[in-house]
N, C-alpha and C. Protein backbone atom coordinates (compact mmCIF):
# COMPACT_ATOMS: atom_id res chain seq x y z
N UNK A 1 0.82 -1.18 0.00
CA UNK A 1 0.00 0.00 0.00
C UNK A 1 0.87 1.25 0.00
N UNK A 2 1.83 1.21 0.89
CA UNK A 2 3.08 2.46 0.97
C UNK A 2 3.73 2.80 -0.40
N UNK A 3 3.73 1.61 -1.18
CA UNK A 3 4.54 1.76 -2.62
C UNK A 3 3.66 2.46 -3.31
N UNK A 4 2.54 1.78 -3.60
CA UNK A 4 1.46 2.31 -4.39
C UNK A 4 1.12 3.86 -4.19
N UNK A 5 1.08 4.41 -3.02
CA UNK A 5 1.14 5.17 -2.52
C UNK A 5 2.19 6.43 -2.97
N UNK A 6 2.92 6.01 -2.47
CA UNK A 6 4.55 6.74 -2.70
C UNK A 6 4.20 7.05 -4.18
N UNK A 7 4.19 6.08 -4.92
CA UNK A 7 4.38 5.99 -6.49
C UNK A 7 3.38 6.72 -7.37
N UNK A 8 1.88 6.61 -6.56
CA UNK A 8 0.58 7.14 -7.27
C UNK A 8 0.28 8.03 -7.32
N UNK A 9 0.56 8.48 -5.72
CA UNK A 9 0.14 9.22 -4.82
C UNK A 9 0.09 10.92 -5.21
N UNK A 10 1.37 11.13 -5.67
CA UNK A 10 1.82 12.64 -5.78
C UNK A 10 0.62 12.46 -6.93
N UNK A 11 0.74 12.03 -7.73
CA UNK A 11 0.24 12.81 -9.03
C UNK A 11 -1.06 12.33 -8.47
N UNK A 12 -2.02 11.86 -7.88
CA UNK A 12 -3.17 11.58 -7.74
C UNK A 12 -3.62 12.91 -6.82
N UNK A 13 -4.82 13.70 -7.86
CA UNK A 13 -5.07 15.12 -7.07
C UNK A 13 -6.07 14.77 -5.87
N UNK A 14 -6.00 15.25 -4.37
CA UNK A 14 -6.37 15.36 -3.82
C UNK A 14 -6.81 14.09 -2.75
N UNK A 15 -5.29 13.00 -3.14
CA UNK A 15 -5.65 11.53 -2.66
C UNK A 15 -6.00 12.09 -1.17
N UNK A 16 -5.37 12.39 -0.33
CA UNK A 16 -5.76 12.50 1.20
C UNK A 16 -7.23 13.14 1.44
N UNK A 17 -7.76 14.35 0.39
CA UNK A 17 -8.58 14.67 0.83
C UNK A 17 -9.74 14.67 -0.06
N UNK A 18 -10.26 14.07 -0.48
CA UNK A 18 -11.00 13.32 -1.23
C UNK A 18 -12.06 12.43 -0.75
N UNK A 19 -13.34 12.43 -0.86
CA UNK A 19 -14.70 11.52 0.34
C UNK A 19 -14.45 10.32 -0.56
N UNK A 20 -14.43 9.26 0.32
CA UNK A 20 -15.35 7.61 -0.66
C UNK A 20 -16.36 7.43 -0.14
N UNK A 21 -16.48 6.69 -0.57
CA UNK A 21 -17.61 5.44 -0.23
C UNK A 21 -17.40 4.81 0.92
N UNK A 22 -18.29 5.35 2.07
CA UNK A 22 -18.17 4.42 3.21
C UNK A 22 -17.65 2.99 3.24
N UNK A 23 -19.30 2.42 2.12
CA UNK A 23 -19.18 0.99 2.04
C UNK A 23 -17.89 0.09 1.25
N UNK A 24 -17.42 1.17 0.05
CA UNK A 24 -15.97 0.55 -0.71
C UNK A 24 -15.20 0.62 0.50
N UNK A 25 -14.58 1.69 1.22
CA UNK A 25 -13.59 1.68 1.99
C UNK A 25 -13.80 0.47 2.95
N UNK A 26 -15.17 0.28 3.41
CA UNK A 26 -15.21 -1.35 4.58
C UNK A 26 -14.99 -2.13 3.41
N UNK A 27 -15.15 -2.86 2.18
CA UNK A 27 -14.91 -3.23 1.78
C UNK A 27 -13.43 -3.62 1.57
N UNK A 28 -12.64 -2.64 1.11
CA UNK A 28 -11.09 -3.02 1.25
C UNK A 28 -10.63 -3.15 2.71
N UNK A 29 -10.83 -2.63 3.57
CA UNK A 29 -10.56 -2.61 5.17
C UNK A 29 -10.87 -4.54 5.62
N UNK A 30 -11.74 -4.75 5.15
CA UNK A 30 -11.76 -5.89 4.94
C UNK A 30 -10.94 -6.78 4.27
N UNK A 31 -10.99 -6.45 2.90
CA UNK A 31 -10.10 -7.16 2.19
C UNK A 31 -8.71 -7.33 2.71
N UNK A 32 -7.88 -6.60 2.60
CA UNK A 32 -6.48 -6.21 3.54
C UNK A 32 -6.51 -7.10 4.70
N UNK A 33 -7.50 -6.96 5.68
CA UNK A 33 -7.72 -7.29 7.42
C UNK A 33 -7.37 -8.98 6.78
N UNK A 34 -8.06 -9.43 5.97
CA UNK A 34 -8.62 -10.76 5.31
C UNK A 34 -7.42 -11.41 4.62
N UNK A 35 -6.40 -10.49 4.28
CA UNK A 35 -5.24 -10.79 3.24
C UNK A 35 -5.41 -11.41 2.00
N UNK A 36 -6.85 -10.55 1.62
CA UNK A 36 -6.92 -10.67 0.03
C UNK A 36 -6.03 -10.04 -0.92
N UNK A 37 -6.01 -10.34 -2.31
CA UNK A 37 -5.01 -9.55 -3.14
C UNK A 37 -6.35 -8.63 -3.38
N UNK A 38 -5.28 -7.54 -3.35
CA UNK A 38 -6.51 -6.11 -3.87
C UNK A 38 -5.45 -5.62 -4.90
N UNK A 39 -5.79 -4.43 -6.06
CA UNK A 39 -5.36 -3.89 -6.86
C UNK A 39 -5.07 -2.70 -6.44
N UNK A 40 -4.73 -2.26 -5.25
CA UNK A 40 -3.90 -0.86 -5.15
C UNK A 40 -4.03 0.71 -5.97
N UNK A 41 -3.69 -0.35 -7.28
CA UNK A 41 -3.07 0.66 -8.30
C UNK A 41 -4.69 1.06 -9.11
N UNK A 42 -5.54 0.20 -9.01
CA UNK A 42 -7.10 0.84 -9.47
C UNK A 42 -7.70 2.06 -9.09
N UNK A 43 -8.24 2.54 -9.84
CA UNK A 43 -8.45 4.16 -9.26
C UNK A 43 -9.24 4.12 -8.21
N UNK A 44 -10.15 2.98 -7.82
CA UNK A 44 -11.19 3.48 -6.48
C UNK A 44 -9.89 2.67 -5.35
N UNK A 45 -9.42 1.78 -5.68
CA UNK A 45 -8.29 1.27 -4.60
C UNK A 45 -7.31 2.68 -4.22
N UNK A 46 -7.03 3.20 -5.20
CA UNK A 46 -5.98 4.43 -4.56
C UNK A 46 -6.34 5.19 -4.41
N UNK A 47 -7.88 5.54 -4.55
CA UNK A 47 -8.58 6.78 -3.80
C UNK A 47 -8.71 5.98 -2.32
N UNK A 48 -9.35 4.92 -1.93
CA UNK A 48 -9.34 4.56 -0.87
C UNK A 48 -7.73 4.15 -0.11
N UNK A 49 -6.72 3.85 -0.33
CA UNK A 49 -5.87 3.69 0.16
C UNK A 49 -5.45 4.38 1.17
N UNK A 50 -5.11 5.78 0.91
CA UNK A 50 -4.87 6.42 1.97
C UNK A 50 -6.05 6.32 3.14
N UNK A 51 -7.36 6.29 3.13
CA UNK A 51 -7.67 6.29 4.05
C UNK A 51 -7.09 5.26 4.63
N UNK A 52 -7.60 4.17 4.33
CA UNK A 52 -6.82 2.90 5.40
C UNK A 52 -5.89 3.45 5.92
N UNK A 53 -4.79 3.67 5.02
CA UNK A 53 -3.54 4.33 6.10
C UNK A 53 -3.85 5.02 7.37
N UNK A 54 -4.34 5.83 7.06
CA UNK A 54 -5.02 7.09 7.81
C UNK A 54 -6.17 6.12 9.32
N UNK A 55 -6.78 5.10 8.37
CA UNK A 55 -7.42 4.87 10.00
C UNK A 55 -6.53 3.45 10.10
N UNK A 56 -5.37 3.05 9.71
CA UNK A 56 -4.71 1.98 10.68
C UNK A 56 -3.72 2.95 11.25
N UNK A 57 -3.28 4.19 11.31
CA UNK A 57 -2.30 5.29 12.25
C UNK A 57 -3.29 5.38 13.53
N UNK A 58 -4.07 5.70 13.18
CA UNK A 58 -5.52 5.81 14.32
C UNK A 58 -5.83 4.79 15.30
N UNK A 59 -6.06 3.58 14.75
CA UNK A 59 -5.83 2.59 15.61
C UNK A 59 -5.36 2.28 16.26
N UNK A 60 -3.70 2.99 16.24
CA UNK A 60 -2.54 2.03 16.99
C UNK A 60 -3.13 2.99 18.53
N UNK A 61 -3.11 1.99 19.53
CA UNK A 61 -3.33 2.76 20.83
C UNK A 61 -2.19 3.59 21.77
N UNK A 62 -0.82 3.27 21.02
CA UNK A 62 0.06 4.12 21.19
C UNK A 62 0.36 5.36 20.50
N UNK A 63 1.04 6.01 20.98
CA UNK A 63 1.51 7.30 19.90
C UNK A 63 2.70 7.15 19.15
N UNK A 64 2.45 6.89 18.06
CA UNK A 64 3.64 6.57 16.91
C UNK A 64 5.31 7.01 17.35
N UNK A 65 4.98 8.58 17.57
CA UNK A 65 6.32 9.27 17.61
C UNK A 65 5.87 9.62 19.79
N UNK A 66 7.09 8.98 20.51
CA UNK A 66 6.83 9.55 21.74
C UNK A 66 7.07 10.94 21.74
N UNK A 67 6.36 11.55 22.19
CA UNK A 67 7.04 13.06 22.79
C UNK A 67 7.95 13.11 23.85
N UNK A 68 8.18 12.04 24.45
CA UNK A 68 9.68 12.18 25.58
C UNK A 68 10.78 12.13 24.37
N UNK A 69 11.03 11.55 23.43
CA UNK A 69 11.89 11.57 22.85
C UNK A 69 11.52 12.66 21.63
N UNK A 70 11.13 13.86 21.69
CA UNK A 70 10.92 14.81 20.59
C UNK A 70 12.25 15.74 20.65
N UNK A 71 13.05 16.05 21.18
CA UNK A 71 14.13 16.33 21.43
C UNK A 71 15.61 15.02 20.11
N UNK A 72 15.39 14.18 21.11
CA UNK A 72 15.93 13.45 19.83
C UNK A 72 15.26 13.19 18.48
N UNK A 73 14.29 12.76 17.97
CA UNK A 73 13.93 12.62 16.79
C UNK A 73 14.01 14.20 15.58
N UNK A 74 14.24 15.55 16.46
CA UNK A 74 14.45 16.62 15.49
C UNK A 74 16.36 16.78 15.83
N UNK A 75 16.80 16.16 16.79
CA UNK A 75 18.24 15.57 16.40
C UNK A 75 18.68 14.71 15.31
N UNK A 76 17.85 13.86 15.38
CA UNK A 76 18.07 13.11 13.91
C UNK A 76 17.93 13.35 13.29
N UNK A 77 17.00 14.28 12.67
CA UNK A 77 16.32 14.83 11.54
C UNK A 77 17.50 16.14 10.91
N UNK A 78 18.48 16.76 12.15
CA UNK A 78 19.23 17.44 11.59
C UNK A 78 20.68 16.98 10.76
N UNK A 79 20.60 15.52 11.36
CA UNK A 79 22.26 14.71 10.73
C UNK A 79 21.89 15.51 9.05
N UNK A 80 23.42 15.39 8.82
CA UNK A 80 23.80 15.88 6.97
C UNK A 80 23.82 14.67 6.48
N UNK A 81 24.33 13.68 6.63
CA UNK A 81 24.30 12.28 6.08
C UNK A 81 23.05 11.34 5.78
N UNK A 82 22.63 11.17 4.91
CA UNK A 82 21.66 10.15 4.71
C UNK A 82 21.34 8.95 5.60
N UNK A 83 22.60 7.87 5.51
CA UNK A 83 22.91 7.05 6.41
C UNK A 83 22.81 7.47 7.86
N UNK A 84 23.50 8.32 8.51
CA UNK A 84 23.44 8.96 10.06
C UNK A 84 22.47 8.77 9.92
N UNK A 85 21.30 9.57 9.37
CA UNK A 85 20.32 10.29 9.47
C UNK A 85 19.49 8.80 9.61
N UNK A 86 19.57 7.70 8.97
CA UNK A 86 18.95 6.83 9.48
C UNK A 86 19.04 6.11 10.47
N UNK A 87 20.27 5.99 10.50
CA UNK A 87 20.75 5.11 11.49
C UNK A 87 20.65 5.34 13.29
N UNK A 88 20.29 7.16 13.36
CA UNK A 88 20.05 7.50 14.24
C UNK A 88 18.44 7.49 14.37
N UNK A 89 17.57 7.73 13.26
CA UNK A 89 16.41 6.91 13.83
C UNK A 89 15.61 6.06 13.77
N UNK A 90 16.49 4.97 13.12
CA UNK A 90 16.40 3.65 13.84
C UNK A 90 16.60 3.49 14.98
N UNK A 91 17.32 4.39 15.62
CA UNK A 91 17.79 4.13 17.23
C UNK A 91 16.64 4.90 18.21
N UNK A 92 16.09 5.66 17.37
CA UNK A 92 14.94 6.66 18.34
C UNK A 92 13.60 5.72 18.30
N UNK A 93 13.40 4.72 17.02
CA UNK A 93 12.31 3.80 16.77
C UNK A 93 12.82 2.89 17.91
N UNK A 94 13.89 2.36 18.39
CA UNK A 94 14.36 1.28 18.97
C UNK A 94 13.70 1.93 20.37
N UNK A 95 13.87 3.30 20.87
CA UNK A 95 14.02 3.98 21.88
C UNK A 95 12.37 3.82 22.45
N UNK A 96 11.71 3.60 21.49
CA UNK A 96 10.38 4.64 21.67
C UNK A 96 9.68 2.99 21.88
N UNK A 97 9.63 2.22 20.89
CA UNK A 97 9.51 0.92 21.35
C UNK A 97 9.83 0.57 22.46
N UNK A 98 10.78 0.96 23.63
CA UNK A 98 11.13 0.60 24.62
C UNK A 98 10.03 1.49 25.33
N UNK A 99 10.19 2.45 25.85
CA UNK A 99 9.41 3.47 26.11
C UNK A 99 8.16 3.04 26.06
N UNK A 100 7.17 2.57 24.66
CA UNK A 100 5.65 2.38 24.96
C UNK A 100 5.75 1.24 25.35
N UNK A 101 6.71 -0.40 25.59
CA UNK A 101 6.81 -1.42 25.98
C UNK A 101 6.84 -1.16 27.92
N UNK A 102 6.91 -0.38 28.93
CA UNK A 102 7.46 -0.09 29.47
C UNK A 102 5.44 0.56 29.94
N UNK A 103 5.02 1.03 28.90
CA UNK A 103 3.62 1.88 29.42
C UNK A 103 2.58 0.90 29.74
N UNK A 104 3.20 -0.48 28.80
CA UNK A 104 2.07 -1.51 28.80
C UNK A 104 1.83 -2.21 30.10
């Protein structure tokens, strides 16, 4: 879905904000949940795509990015190196995983 996304996405006007179809979107929400093959790349699949995205971020009952560590993650974000720049947050993902493991 992230590829399709990434790839479709820009040139698709107004993917994020754009209404569907209640019932298509349960439909793929399903499909996905179900681990059917869906077509992504179909125009009502990549109008609906982002939502899914949008309500599986929602779901998670944690907060993606901790705010104890917001200090480091705009540290990382300043490395010049590509690599650093990942490698340091991979280490803030490692961090934060610890952190909401720790809330449970």
């Amino acid at each position: 879905m992230l590829a399709v996304l990434h790839k479709e996405g820009p040139s698709t006007e107004g993917v994020f904000r754009r209404a569907a179809s209640g019932t298509e979107f349960r439909e793929l929400r399903e499909a996905l949940d179900h681990g059917a093959d869906v077509d992504l790349g179909s125009q009502p699949a990549l109008l609906l795509a982002p939502l899914a995205l949008r309500d599986f971020l929602r779901s998670i009952p944690a907060k993606l990015l901790v705010t104890d560590l917001y200090e480091e993650w705009m540290a990382a974000m300043q490395k010049s190196g590509k690599e650093e720049k990942v490698e340091e947050l991979k280490a803030q993902v490692w961090a934060a995983a610890c952190l909401s493991r720790r809330d449970w």
